[in-house]
Structures are given as structure tokens and as C-alpha cells.
N, C-alpha and C. Protein backbone atom coordinates (compact mmCIF):
# COMPACT_ATOMS: atom_id res chain seq x y z
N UNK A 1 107.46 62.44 65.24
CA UNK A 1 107.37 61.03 65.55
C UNK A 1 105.98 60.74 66.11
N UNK A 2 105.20 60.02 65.68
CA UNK A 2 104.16 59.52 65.99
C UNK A 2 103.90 58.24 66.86
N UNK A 3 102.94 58.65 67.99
CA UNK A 3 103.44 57.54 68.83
C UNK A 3 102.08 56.15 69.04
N UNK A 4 100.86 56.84 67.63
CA UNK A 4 99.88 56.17 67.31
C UNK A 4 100.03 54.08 67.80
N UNK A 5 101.13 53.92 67.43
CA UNK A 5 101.03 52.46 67.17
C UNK A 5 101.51 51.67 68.41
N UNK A 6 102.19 52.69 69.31
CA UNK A 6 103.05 52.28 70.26
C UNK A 6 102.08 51.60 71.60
N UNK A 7 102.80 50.77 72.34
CA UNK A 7 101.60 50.35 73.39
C UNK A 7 102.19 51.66 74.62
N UNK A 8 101.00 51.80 75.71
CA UNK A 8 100.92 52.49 76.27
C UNK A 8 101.87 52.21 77.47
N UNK A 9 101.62 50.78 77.99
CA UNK A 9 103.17 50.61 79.06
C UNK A 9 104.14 51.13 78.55
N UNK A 10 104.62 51.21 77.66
CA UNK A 10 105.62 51.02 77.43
C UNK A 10 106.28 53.23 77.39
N UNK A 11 105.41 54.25 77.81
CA UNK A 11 105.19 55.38 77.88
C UNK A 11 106.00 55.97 79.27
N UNK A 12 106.55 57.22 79.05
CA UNK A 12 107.78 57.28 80.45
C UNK A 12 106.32 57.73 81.10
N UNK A 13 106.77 57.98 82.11
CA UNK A 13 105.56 58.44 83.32
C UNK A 13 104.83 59.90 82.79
N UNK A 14 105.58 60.94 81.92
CA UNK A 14 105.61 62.39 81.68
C UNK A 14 104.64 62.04 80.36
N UNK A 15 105.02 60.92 79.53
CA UNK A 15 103.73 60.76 78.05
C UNK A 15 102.56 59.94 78.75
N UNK A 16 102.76 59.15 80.11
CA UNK A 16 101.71 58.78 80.48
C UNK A 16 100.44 60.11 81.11
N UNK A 17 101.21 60.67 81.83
CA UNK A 17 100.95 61.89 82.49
C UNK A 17 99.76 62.69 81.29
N UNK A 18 100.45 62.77 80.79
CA UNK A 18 99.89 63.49 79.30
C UNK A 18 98.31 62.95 78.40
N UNK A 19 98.90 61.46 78.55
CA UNK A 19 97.55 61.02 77.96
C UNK A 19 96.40 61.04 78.75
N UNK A 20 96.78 61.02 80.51
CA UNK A 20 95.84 60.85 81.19
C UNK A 20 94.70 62.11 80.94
N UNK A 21 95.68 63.11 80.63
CA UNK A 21 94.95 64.80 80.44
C UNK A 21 94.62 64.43 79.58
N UNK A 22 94.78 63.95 78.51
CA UNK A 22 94.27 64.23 76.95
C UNK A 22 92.72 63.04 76.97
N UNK A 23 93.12 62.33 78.06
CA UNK A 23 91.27 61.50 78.04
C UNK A 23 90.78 61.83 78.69
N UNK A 24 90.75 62.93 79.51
CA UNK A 24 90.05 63.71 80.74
C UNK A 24 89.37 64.84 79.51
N UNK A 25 89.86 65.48 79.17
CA UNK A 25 89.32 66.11 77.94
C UNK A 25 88.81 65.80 76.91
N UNK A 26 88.77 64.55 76.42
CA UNK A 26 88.76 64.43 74.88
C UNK A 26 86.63 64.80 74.99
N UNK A 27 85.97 64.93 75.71
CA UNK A 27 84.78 64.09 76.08
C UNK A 27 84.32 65.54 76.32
N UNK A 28 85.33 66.73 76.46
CA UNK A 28 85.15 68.04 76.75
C UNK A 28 83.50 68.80 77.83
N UNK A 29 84.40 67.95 79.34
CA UNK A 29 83.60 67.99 80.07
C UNK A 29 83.11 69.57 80.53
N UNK A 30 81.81 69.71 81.15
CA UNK A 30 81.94 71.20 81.80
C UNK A 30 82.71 71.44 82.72
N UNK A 31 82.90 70.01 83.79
CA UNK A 31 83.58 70.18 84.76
C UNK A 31 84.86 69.31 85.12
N UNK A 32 86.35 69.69 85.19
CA UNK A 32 87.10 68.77 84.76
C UNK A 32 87.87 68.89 85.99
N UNK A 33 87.83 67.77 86.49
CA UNK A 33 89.13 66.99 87.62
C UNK A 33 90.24 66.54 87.44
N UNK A 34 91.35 67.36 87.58
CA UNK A 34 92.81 67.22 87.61
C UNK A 34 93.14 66.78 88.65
N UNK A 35 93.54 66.04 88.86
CA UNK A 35 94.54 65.19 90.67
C UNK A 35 96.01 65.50 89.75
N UNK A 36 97.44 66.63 90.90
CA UNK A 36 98.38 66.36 90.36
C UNK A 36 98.66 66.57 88.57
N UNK A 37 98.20 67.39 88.04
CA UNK A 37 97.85 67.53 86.96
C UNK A 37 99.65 67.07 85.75
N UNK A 38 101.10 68.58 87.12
CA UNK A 38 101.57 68.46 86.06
C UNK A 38 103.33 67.42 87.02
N UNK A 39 102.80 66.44 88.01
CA UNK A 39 103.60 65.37 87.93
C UNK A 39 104.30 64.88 87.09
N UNK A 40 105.20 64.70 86.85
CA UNK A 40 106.15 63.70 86.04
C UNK A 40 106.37 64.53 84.83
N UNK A 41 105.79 65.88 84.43
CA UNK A 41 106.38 66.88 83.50
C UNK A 41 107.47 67.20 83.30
N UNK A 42 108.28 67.47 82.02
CA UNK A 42 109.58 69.07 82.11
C UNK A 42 108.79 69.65 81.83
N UNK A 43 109.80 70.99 82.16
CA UNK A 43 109.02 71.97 82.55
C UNK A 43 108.37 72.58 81.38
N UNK A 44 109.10 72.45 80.28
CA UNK A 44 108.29 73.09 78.83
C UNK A 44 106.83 72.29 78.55
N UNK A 45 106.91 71.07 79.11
CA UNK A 45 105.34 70.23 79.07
C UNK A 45 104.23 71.37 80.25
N UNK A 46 104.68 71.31 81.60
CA UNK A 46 104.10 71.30 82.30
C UNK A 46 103.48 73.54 81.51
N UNK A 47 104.50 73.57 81.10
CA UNK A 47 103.90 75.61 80.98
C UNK A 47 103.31 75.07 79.60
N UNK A 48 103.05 74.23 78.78
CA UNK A 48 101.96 73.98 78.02
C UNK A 48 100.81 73.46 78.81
N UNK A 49 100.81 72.67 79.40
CA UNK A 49 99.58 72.17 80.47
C UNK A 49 98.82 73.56 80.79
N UNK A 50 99.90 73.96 81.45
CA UNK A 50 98.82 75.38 82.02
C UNK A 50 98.45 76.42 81.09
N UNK A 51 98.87 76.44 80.00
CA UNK A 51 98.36 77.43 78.86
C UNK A 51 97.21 76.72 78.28
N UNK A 52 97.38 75.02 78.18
CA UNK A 52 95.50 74.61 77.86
C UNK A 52 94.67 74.53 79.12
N UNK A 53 95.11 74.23 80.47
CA UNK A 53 94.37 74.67 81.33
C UNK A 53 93.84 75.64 81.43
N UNK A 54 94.40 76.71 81.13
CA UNK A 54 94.25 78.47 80.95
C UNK A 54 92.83 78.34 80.04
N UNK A 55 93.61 78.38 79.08
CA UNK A 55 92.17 78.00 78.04
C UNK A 55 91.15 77.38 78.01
N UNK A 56 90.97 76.11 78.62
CA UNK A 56 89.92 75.35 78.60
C UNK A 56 89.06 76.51 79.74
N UNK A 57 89.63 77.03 80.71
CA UNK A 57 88.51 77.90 81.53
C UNK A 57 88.00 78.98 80.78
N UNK A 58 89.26 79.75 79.71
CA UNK A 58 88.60 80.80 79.26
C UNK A 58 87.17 80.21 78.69
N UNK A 59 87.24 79.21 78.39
CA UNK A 59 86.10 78.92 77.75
C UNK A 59 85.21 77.89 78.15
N UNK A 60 84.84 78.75 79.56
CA UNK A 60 83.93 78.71 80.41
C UNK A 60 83.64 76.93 81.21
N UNK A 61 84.70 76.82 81.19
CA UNK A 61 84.77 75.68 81.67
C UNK A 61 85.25 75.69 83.10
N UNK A 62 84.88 74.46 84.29
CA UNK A 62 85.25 74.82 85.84
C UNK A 62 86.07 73.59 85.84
N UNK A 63 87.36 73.84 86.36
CA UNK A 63 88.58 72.99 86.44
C UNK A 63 88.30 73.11 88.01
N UNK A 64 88.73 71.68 88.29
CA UNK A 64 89.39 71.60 90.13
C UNK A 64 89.99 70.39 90.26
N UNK A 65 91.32 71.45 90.78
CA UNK A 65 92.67 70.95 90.59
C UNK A 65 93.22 70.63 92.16
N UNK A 66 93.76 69.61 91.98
CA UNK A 66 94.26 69.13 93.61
C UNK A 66 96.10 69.25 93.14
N UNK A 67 96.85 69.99 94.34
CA UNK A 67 98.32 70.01 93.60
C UNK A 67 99.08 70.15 95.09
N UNK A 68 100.43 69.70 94.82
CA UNK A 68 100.79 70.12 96.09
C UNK A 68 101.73 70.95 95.69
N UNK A 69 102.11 71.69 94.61
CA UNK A 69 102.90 72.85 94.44
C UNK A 69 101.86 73.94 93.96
N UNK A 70 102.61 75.20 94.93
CA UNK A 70 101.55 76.38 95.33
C UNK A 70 102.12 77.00 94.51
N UNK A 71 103.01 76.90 93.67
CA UNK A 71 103.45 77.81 92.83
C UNK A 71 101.91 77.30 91.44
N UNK A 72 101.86 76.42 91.10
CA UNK A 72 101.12 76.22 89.80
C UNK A 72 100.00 76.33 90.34
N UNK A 73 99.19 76.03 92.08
CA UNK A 73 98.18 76.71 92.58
C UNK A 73 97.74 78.42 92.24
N UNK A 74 99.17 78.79 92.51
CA UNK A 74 98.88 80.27 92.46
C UNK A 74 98.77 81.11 91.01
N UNK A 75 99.32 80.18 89.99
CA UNK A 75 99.34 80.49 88.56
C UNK A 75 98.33 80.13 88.42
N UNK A 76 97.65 79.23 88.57
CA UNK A 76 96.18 78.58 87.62
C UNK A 76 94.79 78.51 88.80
N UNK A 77 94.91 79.04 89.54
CA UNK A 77 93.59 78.92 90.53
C UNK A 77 92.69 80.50 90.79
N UNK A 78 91.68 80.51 90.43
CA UNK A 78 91.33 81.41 90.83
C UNK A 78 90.98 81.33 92.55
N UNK A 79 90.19 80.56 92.92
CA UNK A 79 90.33 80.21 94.40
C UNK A 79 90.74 78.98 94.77
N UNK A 80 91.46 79.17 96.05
CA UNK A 80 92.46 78.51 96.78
C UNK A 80 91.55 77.71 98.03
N UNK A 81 91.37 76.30 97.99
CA UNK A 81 91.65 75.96 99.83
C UNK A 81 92.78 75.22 99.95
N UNK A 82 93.31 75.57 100.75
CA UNK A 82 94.89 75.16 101.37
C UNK A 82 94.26 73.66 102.23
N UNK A 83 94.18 72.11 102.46
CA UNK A 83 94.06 71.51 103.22
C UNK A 83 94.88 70.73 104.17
N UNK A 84 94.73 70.21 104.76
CA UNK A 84 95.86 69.84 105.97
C UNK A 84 95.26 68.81 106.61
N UNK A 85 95.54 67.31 106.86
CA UNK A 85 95.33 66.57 107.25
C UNK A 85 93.91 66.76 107.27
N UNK A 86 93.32 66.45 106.20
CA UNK A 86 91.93 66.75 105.50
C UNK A 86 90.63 67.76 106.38
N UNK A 87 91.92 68.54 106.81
CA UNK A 87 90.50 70.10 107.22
C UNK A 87 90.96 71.64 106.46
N UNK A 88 90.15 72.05 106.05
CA UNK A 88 90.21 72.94 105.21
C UNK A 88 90.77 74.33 106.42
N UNK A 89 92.18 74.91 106.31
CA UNK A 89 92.73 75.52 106.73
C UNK A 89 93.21 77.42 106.13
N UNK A 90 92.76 77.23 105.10
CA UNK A 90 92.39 78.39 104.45
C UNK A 90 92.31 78.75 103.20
N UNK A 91 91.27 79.40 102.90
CA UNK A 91 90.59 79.81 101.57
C UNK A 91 90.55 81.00 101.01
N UNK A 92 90.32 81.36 99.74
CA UNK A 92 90.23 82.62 99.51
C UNK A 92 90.78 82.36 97.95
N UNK A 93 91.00 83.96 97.06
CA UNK A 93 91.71 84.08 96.35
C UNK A 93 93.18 84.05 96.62
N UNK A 94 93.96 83.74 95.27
CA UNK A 94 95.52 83.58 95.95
C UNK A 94 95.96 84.96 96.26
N UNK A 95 95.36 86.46 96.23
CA UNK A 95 95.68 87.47 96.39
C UNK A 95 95.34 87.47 98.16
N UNK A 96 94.11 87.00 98.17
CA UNK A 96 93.55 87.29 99.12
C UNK A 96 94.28 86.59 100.66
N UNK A 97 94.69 85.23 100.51
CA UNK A 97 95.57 84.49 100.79
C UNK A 97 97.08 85.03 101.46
N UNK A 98 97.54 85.48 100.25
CA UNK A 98 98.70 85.60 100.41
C UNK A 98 98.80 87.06 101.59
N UNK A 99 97.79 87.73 101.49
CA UNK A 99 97.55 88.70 102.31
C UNK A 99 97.05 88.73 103.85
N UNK A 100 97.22 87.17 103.62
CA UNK A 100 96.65 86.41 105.35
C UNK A 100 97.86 86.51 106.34
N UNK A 101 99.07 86.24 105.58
CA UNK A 101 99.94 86.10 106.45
C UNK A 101 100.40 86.77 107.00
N UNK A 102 100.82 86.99 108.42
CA UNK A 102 101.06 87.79 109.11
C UNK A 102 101.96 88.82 108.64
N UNK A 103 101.94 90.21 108.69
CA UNK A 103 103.42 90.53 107.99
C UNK A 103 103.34 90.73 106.19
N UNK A 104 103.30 89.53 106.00
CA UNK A 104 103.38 89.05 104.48
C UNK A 104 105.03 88.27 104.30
N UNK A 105 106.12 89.13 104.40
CA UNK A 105 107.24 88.32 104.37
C UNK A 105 107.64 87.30 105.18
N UNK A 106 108.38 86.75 104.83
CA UNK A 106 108.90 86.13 105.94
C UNK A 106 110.11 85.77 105.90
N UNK A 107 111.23 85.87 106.66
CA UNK A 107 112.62 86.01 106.72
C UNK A 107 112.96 84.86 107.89
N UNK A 108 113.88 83.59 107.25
CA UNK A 108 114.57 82.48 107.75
C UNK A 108 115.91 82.60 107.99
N UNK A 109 115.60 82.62 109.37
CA UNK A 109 117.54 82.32 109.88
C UNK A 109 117.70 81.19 110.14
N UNK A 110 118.84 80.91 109.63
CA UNK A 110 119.55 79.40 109.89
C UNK A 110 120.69 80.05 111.39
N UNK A 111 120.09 79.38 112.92
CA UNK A 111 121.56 80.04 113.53
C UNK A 111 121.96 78.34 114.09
N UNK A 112 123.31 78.62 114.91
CA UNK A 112 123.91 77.98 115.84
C UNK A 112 123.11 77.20 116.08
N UNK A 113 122.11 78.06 117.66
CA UNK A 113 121.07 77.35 118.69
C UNK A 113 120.24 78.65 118.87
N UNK A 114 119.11 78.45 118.49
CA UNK A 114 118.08 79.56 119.12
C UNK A 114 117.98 79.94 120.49
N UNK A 115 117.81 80.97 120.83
CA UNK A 115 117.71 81.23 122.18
C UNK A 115 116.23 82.14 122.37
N UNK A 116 116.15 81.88 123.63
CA UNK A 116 114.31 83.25 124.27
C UNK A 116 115.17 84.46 123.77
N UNK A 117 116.25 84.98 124.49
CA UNK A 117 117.24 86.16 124.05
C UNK A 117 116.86 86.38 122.85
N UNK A 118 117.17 85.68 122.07
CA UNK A 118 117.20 85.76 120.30
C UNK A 118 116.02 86.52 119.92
N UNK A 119 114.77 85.66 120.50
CA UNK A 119 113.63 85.66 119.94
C UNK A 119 113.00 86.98 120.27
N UNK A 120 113.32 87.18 121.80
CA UNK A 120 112.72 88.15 122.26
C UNK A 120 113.28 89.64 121.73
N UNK A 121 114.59 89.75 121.29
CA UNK A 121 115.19 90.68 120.50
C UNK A 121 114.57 90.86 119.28
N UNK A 122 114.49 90.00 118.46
CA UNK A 122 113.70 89.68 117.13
C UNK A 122 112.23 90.54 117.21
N UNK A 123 111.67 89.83 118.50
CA UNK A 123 110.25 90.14 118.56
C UNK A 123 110.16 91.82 118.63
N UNK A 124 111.63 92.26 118.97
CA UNK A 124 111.09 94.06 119.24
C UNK A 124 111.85 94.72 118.02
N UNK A 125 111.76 94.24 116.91
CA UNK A 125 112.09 94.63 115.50
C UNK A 125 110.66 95.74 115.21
N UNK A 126 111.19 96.48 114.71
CA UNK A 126 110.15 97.50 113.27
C UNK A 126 109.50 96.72 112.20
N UNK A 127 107.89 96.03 112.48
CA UNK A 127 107.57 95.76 111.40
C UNK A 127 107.59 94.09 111.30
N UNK A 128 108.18 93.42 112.34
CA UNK A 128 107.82 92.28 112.96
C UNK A 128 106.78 91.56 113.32
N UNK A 129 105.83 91.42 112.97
CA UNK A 129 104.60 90.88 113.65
C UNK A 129 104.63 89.12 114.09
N UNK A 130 105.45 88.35 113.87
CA UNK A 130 105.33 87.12 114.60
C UNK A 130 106.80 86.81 114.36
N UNK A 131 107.42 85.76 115.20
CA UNK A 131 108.60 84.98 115.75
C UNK A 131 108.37 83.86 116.03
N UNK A 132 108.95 82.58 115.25
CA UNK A 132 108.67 80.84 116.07
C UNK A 132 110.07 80.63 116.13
N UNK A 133 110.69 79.99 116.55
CA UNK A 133 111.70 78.95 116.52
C UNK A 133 111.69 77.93 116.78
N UNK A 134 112.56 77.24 116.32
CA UNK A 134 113.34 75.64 116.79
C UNK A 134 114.38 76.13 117.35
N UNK A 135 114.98 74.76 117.51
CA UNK A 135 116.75 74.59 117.95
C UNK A 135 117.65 75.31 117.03
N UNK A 136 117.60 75.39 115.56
CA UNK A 136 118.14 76.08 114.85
C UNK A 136 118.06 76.74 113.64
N UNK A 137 116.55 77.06 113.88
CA UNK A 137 116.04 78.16 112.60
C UNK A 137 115.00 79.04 113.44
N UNK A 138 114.76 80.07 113.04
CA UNK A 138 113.75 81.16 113.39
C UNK A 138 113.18 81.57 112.02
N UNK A 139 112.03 81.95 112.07
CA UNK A 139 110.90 82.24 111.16
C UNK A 139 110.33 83.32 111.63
N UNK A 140 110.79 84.76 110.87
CA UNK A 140 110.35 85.92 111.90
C UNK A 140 108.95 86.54 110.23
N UNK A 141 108.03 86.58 110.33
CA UNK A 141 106.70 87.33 109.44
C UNK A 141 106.69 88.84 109.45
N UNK A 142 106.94 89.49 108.62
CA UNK A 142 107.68 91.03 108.82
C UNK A 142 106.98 91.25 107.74
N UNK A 143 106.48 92.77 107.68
CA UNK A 143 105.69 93.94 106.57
C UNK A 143 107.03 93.92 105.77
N UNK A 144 108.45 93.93 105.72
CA UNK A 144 109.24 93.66 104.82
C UNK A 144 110.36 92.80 104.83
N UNK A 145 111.14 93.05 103.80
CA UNK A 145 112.29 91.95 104.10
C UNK A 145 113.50 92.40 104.37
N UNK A 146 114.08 92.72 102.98
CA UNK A 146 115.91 92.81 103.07
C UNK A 146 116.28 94.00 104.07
N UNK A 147 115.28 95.37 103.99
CA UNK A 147 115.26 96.49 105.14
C UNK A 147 115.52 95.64 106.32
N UNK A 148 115.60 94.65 106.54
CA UNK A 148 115.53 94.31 108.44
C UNK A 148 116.65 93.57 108.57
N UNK A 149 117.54 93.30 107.17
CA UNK A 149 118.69 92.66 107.52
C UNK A 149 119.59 93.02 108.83
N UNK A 150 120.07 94.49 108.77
CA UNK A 150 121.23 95.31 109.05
C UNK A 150 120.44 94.81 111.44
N UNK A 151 118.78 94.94 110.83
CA UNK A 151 119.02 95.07 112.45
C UNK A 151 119.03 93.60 112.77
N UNK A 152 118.50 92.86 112.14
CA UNK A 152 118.18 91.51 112.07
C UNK A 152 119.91 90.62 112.83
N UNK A 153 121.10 91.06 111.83
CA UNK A 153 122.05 90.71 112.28
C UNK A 153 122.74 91.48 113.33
N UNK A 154 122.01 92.60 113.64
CA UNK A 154 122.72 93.29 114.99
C UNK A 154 122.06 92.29 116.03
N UNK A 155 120.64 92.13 115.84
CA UNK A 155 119.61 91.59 116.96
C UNK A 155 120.65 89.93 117.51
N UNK A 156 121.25 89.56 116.24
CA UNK A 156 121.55 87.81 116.44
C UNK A 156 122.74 88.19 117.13
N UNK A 157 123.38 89.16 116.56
CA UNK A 157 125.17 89.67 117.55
C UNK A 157 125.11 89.76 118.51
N UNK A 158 124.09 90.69 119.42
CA UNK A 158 123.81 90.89 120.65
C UNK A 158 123.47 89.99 121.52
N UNK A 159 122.48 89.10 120.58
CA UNK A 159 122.28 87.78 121.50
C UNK A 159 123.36 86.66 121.98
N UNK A 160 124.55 86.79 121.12
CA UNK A 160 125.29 85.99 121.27
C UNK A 160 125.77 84.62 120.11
N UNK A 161 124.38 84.64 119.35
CA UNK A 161 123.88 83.47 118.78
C UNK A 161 124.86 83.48 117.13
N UNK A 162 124.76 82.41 117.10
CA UNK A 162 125.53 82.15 115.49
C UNK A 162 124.86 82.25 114.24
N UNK A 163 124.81 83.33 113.38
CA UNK A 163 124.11 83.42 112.35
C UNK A 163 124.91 82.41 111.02
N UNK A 164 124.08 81.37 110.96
CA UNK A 164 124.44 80.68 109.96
C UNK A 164 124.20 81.04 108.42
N UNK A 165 122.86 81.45 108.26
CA UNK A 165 121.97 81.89 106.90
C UNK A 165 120.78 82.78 107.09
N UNK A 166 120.36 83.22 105.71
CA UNK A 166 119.06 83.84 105.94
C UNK A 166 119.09 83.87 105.23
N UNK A 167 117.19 83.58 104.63
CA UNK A 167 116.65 83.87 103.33
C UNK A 167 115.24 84.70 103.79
N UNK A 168 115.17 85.48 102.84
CA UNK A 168 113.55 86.44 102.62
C UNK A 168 112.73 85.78 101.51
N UNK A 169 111.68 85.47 101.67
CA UNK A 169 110.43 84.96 101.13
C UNK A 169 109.77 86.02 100.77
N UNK A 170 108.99 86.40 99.31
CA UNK A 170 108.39 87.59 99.29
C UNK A 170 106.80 86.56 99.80
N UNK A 171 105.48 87.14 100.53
CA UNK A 171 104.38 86.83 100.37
C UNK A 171 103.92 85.62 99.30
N UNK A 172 104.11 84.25 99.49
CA UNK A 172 103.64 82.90 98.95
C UNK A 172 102.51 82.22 99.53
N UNK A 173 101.82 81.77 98.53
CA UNK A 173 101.02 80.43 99.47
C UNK A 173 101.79 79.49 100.41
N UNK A 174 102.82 79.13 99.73
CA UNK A 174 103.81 78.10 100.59
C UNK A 174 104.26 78.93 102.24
N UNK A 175 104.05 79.87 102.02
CA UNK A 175 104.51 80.56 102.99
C UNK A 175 102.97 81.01 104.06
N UNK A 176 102.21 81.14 102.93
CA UNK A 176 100.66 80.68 104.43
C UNK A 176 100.91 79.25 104.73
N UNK A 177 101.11 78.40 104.04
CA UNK A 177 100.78 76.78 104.41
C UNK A 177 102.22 76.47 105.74
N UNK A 178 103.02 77.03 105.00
CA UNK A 178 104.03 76.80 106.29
C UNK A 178 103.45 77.75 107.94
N UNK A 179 103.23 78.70 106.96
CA UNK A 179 102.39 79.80 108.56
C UNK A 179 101.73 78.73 109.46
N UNK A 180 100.68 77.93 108.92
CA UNK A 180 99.55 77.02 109.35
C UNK A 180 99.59 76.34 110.01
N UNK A 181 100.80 75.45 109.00
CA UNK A 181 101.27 73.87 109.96
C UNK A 181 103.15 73.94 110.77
N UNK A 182 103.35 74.66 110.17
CA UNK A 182 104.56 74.71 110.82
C UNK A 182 105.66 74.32 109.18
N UNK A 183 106.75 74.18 109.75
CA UNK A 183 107.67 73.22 108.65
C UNK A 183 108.29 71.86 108.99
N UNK A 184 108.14 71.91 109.92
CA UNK A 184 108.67 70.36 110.46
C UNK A 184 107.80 69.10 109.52
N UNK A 185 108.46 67.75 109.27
CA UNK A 185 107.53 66.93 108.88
C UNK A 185 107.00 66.26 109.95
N UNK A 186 105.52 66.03 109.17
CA UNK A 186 104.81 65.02 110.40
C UNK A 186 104.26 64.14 109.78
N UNK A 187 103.63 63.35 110.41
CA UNK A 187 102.97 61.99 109.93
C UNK A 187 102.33 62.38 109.90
């Protein structure tokens, strides 16, 4: 189906999305500015995006891409700055990056109510290197993950505290950017 004749309002946001790339290129700049590149994509659009993104660099071209998912950061960037209420909070390769974070993993408990008890138990884990909490999550940065379950839920038993959930994060950008700013939202 050819969409030659069609007017352009009239385009869902995902063929708008599309054309915007396709006139950013047509002119086959050296240096090409993506804002949000694969917004308003499915996902079979958006893993074509990044296979001509891919390409347009192989062939020696410098892309800079502004995104707020670190997953397609970490697929298509050779270097990373992470920004944050417009100050540049950390840079590097995404290898290099991901190797910032304390630990590298990071393992989320959902409990009850956090307690100092909790934390301070947590904090004398094998392989632990940082502990934050709220009222009812802890964020412990550990050299590994699922290994620390068994003490992880002895540590929450002892404290008293209610283990609601837990998830392990392997080493992510999302997981430096949360390191950075925290996870809470802010203005």
C-alpha cells in the first residue's frame, strides 16, 4: 500500500514518527540529530530504526541521539552522558558505565516498613556495597544477585520486617541513573 498521495495529518503518530527520520536523512547528513528517535514505534518498526541507525554509522556517519530509554541507549550508543536536570551526571561507554555502579547488581525489596534494623543487617551482607531505603522498599547494590537471596530473607526475618517482593537487576544504565537520582519522582 502506498501512502504517496495521502496527506500527512492524517498519519498515526508511529508513520509520522517515521517520516520525521526519513527527512532527517534524505539530505544524508555527516552529522545526524535524533530527539526520541523511536517514540510512538511497535516494536518491529523501532528494531528496524536501529538496524538503519546501525548502519548509517557503519558508514561513518556521527548520530546524537537524545532518549529516555537506556535500553535503546545501551543498544545504539557508543558513548553515554546520562543527564539530570540539565547537568551531566555521568559519562562513559555503556560498558564503562554500567561498571560505575556500585556492586553492579542491584536487588529491590518491596517490605512492610523499612527499618535502621533492616538496613543495618543488610549492610553486613557478603558482597553488599551500598543500602538506601524508604518507608517501603530497600535498594541494596551487591557484586551479585540471586546468591544473596537465602541471606537476604534470613536478614528481613530477623529484623522482624515483612518481605513483600524482590527483584535482581543484572548491571543497567537505568540502574546507574536510578543509582544517581534516586527513584522517587520529582519535579
Amino acid at each position: 500500500m502506498t501512502r504517496a498521495d495521502d496527506m500527512v495529518r492524517g498519519f498515526s503518530g508511529g508513520m509520522m514518527q517515521r517520516l520525521s527520520i526519513a527527512r532527517a536523512m534524505v539530505h544524508d547528513p555527516e552529522v545526524l540529530f535524533l530527539d526520541e528517535p523511536s517514540t510512538g514505534l511497535d516494536p518491529q518498526t523501532k528494531l528496524l530504526l536501529w538496524e538503519i541507525i546501525r548502519e548509517y554509522n557503519k558508514n561513518g556517519k556521527t548520530i546524537l541521539l537524545t532518549t529516555h530509554n537506556m535500553d535503546e541507549a545501551d543498544a545504539l550508543c557508543h558513548r553515554i552522558a546520562i543527564v539530570d536536570h540539565g547537568h551531566v551526571i555521568a559519562q562513559g561507554t555503556p560498558a564503562e558505565l554500567k561498571r560505575a555502579i556500585p556492586g553492579g547488581y542491584l536487588v529491590r525489596l518491596h517490605v512492610g516498613k523499612g527499618s535502621a534494623e533492616l538496613v543495618e543487617r543488610l549492610q553486613q551482607l557478603p558482597g553488599v556495597t551500598e543500602v538506601r531505603a524508604d518507608e517501603n522498599a530497600v535498594d541494596l547494590y551487591a557484586d551479585r544477585g540471586g546468591a544473596l537471596i537465602g541471606a537476604i530473607v534470613a536478614a528481613v526475618g530477623e529484623s522482624g520486617t515483612e518481605l513483600c517482593d524482590v527483584h535482581i537487576s543484572e548491571p543497567s544504565l537505568e540502574n546507574l541513573f536510578l543509582h544517581h537520582t534516586g527513584r522517587s519522582l520529582r519535579a
